[in-house]
C-alpha atoms as a PDB file:
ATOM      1  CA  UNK A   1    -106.309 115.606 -11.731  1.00  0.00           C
ATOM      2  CA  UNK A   2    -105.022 114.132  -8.292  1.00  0.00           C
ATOM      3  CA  UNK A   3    -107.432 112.646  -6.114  1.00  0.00           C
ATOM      4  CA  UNK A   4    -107.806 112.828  -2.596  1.00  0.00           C
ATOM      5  CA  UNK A   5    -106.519 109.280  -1.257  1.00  0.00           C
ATOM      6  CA  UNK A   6    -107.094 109.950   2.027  1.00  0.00           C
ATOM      7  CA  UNK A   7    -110.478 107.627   1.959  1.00  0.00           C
ATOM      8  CA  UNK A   8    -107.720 104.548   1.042  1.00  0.00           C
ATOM      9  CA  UNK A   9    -106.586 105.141   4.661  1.00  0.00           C
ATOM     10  CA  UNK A  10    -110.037 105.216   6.242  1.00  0.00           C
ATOM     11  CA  UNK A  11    -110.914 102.542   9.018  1.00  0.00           C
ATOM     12  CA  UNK A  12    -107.336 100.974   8.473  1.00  0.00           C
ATOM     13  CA  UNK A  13    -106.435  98.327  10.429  1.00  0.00           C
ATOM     14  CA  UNK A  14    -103.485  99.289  13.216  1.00  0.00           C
ATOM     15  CA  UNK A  15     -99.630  98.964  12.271  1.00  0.00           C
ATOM     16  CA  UNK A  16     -99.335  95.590  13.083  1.00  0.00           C
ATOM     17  CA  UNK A  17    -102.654  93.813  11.907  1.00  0.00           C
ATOM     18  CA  UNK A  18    -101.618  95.582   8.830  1.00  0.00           C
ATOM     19  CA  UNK A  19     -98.314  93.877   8.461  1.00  0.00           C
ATOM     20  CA  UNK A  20     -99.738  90.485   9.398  1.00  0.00           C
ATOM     21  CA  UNK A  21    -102.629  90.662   7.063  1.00  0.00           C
ATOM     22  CA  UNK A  22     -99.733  91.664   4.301  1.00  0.00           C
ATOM     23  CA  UNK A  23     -97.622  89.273   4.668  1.00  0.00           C
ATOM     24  CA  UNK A  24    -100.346  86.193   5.132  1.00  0.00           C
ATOM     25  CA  UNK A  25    -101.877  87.789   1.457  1.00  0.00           C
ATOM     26  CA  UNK A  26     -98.387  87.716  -0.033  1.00  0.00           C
ATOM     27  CA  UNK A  27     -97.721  84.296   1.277  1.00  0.00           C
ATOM     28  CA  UNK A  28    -101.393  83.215  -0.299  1.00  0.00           C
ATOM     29  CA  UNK A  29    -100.985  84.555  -3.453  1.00  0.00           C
ATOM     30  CA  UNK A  30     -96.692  83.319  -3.950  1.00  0.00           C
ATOM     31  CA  UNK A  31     -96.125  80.928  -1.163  1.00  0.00           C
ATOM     32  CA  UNK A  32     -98.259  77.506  -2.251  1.00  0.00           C
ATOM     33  CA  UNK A  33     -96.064  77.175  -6.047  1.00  0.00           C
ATOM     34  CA  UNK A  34     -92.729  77.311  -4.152  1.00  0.00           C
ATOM     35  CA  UNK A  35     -94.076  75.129  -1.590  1.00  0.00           C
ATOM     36  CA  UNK A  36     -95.230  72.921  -4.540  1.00  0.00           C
ATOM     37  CA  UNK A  37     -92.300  72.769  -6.235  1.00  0.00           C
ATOM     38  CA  UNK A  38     -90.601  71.277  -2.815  1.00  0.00           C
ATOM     39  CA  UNK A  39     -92.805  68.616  -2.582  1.00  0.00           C
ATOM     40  CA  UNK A  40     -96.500  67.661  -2.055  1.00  0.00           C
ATOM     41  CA  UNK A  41     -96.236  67.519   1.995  1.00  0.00           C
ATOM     42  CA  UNK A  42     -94.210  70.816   2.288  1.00  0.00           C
ATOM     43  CA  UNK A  43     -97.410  72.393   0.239  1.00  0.00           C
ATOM     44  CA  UNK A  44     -99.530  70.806   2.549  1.00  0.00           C
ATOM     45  CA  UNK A  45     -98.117  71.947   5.513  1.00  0.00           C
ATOM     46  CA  UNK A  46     -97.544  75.345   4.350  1.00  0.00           C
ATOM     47  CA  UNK A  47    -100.828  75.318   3.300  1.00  0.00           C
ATOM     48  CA  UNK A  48    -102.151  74.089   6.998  1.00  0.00           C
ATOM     49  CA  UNK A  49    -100.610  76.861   8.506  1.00  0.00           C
ATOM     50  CA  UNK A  50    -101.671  79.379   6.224  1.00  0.00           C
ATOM     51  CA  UNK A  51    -104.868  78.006   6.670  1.00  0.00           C
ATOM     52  CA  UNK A  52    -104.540  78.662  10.236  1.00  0.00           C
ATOM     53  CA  UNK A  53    -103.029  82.265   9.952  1.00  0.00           C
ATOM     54  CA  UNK A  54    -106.449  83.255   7.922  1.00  0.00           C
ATOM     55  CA  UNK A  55    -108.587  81.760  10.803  1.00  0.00           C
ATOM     56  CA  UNK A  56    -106.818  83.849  13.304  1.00  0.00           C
ATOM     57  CA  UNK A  57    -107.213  86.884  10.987  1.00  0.00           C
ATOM     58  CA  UNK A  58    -110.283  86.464  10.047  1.00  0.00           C
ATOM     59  CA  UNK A  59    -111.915  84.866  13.724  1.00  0.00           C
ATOM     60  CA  UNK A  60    -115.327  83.647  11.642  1.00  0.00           C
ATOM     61  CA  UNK A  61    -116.451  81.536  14.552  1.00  0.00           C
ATOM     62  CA  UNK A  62    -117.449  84.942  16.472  1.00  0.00           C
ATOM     63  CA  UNK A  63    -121.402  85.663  15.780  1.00  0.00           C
ATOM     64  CA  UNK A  64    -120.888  88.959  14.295  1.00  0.00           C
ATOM     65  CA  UNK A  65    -118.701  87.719  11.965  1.00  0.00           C
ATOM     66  CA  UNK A  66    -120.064  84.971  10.771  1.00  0.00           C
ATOM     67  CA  UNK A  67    -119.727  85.831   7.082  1.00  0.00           C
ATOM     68  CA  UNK A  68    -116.036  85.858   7.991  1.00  0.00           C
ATOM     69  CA  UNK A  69    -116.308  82.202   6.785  1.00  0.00           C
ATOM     70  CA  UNK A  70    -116.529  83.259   3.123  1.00  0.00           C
ATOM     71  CA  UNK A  71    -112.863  84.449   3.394  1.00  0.00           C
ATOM     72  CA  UNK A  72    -112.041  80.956   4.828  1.00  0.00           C
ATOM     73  CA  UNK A  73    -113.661  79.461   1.402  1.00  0.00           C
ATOM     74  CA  UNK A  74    -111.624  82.127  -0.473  1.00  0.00           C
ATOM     75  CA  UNK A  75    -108.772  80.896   0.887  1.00  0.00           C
ATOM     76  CA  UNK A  76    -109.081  77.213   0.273  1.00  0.00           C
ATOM     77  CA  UNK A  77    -110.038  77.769  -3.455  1.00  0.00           C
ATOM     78  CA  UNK A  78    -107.020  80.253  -3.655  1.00  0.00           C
ATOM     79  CA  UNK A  79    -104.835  77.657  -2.446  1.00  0.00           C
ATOM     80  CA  UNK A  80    -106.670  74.917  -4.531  1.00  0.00           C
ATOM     81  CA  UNK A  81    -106.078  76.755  -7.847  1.00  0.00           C
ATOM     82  CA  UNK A  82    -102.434  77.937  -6.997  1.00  0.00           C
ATOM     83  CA  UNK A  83    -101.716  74.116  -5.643  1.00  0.00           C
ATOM     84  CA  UNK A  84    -102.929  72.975  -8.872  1.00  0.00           C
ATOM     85  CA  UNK A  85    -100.744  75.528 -10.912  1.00  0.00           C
ATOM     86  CA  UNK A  86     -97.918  73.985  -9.294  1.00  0.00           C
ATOM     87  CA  UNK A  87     -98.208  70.646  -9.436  1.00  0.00           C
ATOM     88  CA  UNK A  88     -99.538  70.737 -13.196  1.00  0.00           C
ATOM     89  CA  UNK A  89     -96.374  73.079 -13.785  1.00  0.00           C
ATOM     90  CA  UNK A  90     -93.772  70.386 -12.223  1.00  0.00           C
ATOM     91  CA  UNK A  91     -95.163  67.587 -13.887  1.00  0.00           C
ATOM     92  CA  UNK A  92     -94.670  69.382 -17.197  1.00  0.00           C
ATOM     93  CA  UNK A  93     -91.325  70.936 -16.622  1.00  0.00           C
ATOM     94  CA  UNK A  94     -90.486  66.749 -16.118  1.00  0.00           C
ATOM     95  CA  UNK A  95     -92.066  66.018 -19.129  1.00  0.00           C
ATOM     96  CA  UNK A  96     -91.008  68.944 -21.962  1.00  0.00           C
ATOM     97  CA  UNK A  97     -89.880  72.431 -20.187  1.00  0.00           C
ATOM     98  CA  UNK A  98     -92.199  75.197 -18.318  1.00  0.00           C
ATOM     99  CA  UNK A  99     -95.867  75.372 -19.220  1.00  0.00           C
ATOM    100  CA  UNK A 100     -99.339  77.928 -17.989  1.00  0.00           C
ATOM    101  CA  UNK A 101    -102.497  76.696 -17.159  1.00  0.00           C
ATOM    102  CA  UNK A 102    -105.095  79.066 -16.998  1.00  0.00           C
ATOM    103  CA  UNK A 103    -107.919  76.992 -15.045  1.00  0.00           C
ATOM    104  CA  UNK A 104    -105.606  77.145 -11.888  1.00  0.00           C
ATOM    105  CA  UNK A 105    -104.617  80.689 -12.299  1.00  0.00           C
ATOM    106  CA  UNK A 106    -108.137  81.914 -12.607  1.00  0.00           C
ATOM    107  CA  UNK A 107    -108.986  79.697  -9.319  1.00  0.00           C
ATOM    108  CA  UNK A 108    -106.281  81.751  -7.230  1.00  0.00           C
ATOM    109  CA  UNK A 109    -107.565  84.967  -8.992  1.00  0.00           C
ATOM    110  CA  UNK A 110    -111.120  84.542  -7.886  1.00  0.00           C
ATOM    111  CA  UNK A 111    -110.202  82.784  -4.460  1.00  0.00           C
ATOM    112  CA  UNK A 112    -108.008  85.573  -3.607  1.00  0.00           C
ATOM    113  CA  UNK A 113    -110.295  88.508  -4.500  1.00  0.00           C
ATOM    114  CA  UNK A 114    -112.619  87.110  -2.320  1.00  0.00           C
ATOM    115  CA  UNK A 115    -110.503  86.446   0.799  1.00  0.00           C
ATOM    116  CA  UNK A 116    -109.635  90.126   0.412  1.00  0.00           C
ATOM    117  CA  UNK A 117    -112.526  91.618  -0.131  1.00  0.00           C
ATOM    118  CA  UNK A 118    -113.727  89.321   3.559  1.00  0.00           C
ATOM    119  CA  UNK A 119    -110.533  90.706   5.003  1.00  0.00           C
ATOM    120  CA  UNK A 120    -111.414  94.249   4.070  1.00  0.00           C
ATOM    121  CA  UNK A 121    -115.460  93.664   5.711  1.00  0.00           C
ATOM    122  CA  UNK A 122    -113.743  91.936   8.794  1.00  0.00           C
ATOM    123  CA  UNK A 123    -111.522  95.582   9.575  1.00  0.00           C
ATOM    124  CA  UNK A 124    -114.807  97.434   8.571  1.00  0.00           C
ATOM    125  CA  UNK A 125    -113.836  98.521   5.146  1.00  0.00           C
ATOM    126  CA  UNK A 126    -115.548  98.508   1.880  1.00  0.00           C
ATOM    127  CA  UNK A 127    -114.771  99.053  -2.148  1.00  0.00           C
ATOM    128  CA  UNK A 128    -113.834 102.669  -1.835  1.00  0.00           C
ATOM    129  CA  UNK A 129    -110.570 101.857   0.766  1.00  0.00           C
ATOM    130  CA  UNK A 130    -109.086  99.531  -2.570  1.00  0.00           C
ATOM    131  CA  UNK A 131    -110.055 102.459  -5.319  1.00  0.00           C
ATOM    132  CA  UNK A 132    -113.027 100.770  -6.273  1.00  0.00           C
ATOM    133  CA  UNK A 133    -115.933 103.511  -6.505  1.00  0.00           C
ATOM    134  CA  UNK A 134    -119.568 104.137  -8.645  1.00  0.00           C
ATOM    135  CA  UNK A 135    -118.926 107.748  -9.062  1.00  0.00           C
ATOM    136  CA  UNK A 136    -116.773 108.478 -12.455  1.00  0.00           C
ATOM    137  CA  UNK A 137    -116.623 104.854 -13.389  1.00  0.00           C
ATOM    138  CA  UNK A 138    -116.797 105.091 -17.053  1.00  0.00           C
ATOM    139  CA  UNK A 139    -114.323 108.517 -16.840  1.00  0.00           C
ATOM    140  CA  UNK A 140    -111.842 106.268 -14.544  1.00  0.00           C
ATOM    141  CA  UNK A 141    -112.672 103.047 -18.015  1.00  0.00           C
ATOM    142  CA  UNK A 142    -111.695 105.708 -20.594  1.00  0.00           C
ATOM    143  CA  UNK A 143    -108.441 106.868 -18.419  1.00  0.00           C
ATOM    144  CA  UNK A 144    -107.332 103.350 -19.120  1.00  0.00           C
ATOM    145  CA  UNK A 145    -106.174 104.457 -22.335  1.00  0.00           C
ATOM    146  CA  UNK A 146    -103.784 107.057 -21.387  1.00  0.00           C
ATOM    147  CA  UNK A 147    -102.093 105.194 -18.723  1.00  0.00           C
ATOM    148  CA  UNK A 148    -101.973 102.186 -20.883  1.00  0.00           C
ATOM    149  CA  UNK A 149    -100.091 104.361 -23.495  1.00  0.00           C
ATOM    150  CA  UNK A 150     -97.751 105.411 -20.678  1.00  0.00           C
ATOM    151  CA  UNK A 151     -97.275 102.131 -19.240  1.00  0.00           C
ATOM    152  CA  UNK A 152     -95.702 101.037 -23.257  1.00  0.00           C
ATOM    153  CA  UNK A 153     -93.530 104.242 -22.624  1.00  0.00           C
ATOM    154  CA  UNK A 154     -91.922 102.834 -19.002  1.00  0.00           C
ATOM    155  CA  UNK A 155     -91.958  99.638 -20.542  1.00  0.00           C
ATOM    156  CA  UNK A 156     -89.740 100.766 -23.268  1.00  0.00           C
ATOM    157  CA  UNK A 157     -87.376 102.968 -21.188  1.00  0.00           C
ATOM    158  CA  UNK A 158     -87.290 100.202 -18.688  1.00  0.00           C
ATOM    159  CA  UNK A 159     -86.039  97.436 -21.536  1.00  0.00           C
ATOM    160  CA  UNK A 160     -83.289  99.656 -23.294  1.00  0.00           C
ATOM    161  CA  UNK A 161     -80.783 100.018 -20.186  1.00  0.00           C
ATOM    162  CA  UNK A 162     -81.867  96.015 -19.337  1.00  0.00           C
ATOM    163  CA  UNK A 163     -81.096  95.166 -22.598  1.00  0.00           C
ATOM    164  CA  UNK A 164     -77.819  96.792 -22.108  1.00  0.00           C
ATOM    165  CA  UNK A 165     -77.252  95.000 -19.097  1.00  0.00           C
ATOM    166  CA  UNK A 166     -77.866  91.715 -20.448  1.00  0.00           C
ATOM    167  CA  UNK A 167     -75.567  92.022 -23.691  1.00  0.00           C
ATOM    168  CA  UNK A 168     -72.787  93.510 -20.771  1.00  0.00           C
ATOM    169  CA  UNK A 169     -73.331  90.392 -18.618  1.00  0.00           C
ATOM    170  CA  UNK A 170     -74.047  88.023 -20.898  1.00  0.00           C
ATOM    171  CA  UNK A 171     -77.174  87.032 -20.191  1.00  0.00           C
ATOM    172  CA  UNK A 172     -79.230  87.663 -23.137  1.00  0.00           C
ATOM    173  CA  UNK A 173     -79.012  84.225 -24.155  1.00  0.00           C
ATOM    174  CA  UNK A 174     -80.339  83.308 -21.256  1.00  0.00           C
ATOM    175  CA  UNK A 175     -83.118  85.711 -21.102  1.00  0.00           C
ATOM    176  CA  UNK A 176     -84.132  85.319 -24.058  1.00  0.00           C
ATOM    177  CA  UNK A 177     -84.508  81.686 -24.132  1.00  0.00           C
ATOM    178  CA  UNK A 178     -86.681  82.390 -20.397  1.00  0.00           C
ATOM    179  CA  UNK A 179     -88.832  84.983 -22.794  1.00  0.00           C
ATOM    180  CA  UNK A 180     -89.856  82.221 -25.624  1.00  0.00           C
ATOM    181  CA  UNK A 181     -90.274  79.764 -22.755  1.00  0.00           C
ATOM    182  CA  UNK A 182     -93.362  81.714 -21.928  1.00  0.00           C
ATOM    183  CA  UNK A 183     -94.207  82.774 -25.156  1.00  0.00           C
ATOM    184  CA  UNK A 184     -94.683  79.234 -26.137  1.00  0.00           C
ATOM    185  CA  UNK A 185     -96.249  77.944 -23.278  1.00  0.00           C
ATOM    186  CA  UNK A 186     -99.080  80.961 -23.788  1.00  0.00           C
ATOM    187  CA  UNK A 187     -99.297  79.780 -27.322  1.00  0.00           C
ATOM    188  CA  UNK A 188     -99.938  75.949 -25.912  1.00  0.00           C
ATOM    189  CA  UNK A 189    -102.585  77.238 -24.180  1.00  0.00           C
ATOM    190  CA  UNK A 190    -104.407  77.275 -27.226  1.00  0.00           C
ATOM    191  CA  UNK A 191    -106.388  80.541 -26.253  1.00  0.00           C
ATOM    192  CA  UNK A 192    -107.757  83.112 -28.932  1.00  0.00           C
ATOM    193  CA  UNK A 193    -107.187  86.542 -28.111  1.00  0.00           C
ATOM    194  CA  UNK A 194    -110.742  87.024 -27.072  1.00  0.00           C
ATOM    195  CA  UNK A 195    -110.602  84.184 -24.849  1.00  0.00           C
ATOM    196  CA  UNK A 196    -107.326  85.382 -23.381  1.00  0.00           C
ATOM    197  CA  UNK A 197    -108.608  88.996 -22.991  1.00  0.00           C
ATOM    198  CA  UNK A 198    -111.521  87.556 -21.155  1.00  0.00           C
ATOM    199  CA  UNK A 199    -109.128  85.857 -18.977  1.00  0.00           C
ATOM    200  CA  UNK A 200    -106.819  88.990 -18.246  1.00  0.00           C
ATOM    201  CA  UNK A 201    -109.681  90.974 -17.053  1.00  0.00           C
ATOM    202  CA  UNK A 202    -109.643  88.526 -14.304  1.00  0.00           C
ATOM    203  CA  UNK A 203    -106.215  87.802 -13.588  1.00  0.00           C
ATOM    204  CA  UNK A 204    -104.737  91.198 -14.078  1.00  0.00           C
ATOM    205  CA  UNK A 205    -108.018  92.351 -11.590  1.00  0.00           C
ATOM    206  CA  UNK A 206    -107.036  90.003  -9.022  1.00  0.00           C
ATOM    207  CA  UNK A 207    -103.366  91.196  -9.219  1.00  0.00           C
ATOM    208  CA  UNK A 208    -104.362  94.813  -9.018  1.00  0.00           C
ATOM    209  CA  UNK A 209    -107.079  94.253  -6.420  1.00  0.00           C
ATOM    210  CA  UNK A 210    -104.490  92.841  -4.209  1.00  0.00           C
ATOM    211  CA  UNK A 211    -101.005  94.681  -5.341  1.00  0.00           C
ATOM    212  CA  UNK A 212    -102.439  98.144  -5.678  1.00  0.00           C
ATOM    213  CA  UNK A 213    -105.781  98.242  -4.245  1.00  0.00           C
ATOM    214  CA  UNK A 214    -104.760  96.277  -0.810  1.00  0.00           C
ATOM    215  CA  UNK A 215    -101.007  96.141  -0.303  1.00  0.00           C
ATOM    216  CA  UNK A 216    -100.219  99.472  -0.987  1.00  0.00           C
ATOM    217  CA  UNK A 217    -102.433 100.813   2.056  1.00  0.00           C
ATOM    218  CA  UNK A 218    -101.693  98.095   3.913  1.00  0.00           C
ATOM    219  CA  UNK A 219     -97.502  99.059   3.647  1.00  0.00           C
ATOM    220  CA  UNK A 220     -98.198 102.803   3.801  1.00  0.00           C
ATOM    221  CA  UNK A 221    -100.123 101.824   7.515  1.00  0.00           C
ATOM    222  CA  UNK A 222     -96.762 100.055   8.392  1.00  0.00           C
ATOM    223  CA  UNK A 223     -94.230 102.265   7.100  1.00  0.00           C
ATOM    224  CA  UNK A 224     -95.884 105.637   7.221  1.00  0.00           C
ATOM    225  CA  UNK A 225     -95.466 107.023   3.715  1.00  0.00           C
ATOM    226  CA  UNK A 226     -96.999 106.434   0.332  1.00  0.00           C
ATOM    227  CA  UNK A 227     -93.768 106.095  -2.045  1.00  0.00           C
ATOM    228  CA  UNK A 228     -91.683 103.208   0.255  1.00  0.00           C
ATOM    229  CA  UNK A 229     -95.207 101.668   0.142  1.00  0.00           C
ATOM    230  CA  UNK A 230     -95.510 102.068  -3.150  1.00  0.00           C
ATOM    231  CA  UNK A 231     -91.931 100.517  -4.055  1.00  0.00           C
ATOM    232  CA  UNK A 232     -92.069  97.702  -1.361  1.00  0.00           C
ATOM    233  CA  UNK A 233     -95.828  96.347  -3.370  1.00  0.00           C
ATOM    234  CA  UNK A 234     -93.472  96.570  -6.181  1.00  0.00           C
ATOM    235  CA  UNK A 235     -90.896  94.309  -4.964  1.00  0.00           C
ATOM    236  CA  UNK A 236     -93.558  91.860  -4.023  1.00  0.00           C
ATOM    237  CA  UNK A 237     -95.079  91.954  -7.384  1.00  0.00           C
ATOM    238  CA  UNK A 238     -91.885  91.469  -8.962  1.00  0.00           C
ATOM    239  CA  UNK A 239     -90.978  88.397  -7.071  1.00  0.00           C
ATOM    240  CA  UNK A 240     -93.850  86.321  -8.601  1.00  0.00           C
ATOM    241  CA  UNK A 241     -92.462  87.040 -12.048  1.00  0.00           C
ATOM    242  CA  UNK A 242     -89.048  85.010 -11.964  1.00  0.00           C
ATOM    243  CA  UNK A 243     -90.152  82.225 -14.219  1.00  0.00           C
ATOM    244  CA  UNK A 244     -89.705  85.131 -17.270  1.00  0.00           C
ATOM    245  CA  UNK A 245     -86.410  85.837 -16.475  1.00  0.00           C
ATOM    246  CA  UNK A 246     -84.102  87.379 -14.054  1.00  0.00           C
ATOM    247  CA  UNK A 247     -84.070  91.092 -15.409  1.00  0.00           C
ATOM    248  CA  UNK A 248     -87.717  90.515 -16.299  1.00  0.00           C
ATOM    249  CA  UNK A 249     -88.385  90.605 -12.547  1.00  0.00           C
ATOM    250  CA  UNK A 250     -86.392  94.118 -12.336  1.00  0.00           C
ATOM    251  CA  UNK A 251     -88.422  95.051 -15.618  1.00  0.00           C
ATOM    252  CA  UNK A 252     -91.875  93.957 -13.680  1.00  0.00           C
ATOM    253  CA  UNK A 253     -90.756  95.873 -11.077  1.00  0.00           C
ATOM    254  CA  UNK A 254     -90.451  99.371 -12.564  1.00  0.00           C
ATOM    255  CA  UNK A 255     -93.992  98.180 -14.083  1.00  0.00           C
ATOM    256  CA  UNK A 256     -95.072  97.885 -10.766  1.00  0.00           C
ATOM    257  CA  UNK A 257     -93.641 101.009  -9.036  1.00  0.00           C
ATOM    258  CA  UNK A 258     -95.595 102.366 -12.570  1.00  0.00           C
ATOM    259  CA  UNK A 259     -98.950 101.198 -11.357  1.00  0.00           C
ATOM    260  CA  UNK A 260     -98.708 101.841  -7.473  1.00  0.00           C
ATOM    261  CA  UNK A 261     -97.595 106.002  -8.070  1.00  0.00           C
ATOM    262  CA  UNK A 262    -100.853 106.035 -10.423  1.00  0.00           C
ATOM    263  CA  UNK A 263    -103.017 104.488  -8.015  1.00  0.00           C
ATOM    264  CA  UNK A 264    -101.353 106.786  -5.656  1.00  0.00           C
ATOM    265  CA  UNK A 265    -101.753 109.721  -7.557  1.00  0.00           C
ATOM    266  CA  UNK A 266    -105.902 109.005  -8.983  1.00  0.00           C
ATOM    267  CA  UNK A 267    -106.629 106.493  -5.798  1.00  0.00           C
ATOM    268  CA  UNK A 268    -108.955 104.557  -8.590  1.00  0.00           C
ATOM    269  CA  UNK A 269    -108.288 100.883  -9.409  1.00  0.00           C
ATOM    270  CA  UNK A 270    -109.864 101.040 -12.806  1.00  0.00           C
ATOM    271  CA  UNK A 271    -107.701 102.094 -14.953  1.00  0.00           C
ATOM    272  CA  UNK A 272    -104.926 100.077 -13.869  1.00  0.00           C
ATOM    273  CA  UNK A 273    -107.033  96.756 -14.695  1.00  0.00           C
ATOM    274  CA  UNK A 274    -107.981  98.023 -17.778  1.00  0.00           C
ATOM    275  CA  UNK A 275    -104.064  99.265 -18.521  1.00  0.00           C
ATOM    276  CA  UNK A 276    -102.752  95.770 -17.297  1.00  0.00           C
ATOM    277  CA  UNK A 277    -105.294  93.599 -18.909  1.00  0.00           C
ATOM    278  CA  UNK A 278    -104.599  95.558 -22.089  1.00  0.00           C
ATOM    279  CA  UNK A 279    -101.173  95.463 -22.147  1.00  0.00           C
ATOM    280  CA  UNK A 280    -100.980  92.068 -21.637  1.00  0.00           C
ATOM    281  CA  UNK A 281    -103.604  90.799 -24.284  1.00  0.00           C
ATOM    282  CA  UNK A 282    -101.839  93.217 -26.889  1.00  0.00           C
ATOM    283  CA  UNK A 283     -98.266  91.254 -25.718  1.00  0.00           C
ATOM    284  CA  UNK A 284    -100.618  88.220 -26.301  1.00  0.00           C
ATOM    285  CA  UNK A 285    -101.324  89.314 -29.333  1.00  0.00           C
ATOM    286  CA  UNK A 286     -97.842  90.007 -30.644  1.00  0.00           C
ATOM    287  CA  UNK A 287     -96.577  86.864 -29.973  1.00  0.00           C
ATOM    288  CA  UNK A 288     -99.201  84.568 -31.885  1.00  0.00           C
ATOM    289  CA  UNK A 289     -98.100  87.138 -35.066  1.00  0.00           C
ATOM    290  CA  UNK A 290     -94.472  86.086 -34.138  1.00  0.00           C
ATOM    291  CA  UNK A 291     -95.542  82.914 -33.975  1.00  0.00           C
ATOM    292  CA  UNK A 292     -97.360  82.420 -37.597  1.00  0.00           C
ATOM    293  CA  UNK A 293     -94.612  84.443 -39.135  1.00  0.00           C
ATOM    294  CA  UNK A 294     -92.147  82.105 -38.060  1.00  0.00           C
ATOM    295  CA  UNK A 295     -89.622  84.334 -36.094  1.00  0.00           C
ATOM    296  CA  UNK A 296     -89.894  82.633 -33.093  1.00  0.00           C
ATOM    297  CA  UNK A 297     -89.415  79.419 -34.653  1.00  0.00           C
ATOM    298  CA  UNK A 298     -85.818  81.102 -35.947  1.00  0.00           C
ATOM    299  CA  UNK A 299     -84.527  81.863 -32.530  1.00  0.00           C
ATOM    300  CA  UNK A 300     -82.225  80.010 -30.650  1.00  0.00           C
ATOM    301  CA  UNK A 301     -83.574  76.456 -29.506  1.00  0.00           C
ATOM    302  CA  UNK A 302     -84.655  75.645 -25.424  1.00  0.00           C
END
């Protein structure tokens, strides 16, 4: 049953504080590991200014917004944790080839959902204008399932026709080698699957907290309609996805456009954390069977 998703729209911030306050959370979340990866004073100065964008935004030195300031300590552990990410990820693509740490990306996770959920009090918002409501809770849990069983059906009919492409263009070489990349650098992690599930709860949160719950009313202020909204949150989820792959980031995309029209179409964040952070621990999952079986140790060398 379709919601009414009006109450996403309600005390919404004009056009083009809504622009400004999606860009500067797109640039938080992505912006710090390509800065890293150019060098520790280009992170530092991109950080400086974002640091200065967020003041602006957020204006905690006014009296009646003095809480303002917990958005300003969002933002430095954000930036801590992704800062981290990158630096730990250069020094190990010096040493032996790409490699996840989880401390850092649970740092940005929390940091982030806390700048938001400051930057939502500051326009006079609350839980309700991201999808995050008491009423129905453990109905919106259970609905998990269902969209989680969808979101393995666009996953499939996503892969097939990228598949395709990549045999056509000769890239699945390529991709595939990006693909066990990852998988091994999950499996260095050392993480059980409880452990990683526990962990997925809070990264897949943060990324539908800010991708679904925030961006997409934030776009559908600035461009006045739900599906380019929906599409352009998309895009901007896709771009963080690169290190799996080139047509992994068109595959993360249709993922993405998957999540926004459900959010769209229930206006509840719930299920799509529970979805995500399934799908991914199952994926998990998979690939430490692959693992112990020995298939990935049969495919092509990085």
């Amino acid at each position: 049953m379709r919601r009414d998703v009006a109450v996403l729209l309600e005390n919404a911030p004009p056009r083009r504080r809504a622009l400004s306050e999606a860009a500067f959370v797109f640039l938080a979340v992505l912006g710090p590991s390509a800065a890293g990866h150019a060098g520790r004073v280009v992170l530092a100065v991109f950080a400086a200014a974002l640091l200065a964008w967020g003041l602006a935004l957020l204006r905690p030195w006014e009296a009646s917004r003095a809480g303002a300031w917990l958005g300003v300590l969002g933002l430095l552990v954000a930036l801590g944790g992704t800062g981290a990410g990158a630096w730990v990820a250069t020094a190990a693509e010096q040493e032996k080839g790409f490699s996840l740490s989880m401390a850092p990306l649970c740092l940005r996770a929390l940091g982030m959902i806390l700048l938001v959920a400051v930057l939502l009090w500051r326009d006079d918002q609350g839980p309700a204008q991201v999808g995050l409501v008491r009423e129905g809770w453990a109905k919106e849990l259970l609905l998990g399932v269902p969209v989680l069983v969808a979101t393995y059906a666009v996953h499939i009919a996503a892969s097939v026709p990228l598949a395709a492409v990549a045999v056509a263009l000769k890239l699945a070489d390529k991709e595939l080698l990006a693909r066990k990349s990852v998988a091994t650098a999950l499996l260095d992690t050392g993480l059980g699957v409880a452990a990683f599930a526990a962990i997925m709860v809070v990264v897949t949160g943060f990324e539908e907290f800010v991708f679904r719950g925030f961006l997409v009313p934030r776009l559908r202020v600035v461009l006045g309609r739900w599906v380019p909204a929906v599409l352009v949150a998309a895009v901007l989820f896709a771009v963080g996805h690169f290190y799996e792959g080139t047509l992994a980031v068109f595959q993360t995309f249709v993922m993405g456009a998957w999540f926004g029209f459900v959010f769209w179409f229930r206006g509840r964040l719930l299920p799509l954390v529970v979805a995500h952070a399934a799908f991914n621990t199952i994926s998990f999952t998979l690939v430490m069977y692959l693992s112990k079986s020995g298939f990935l140790d049969k495919q092509p060398p990085l």
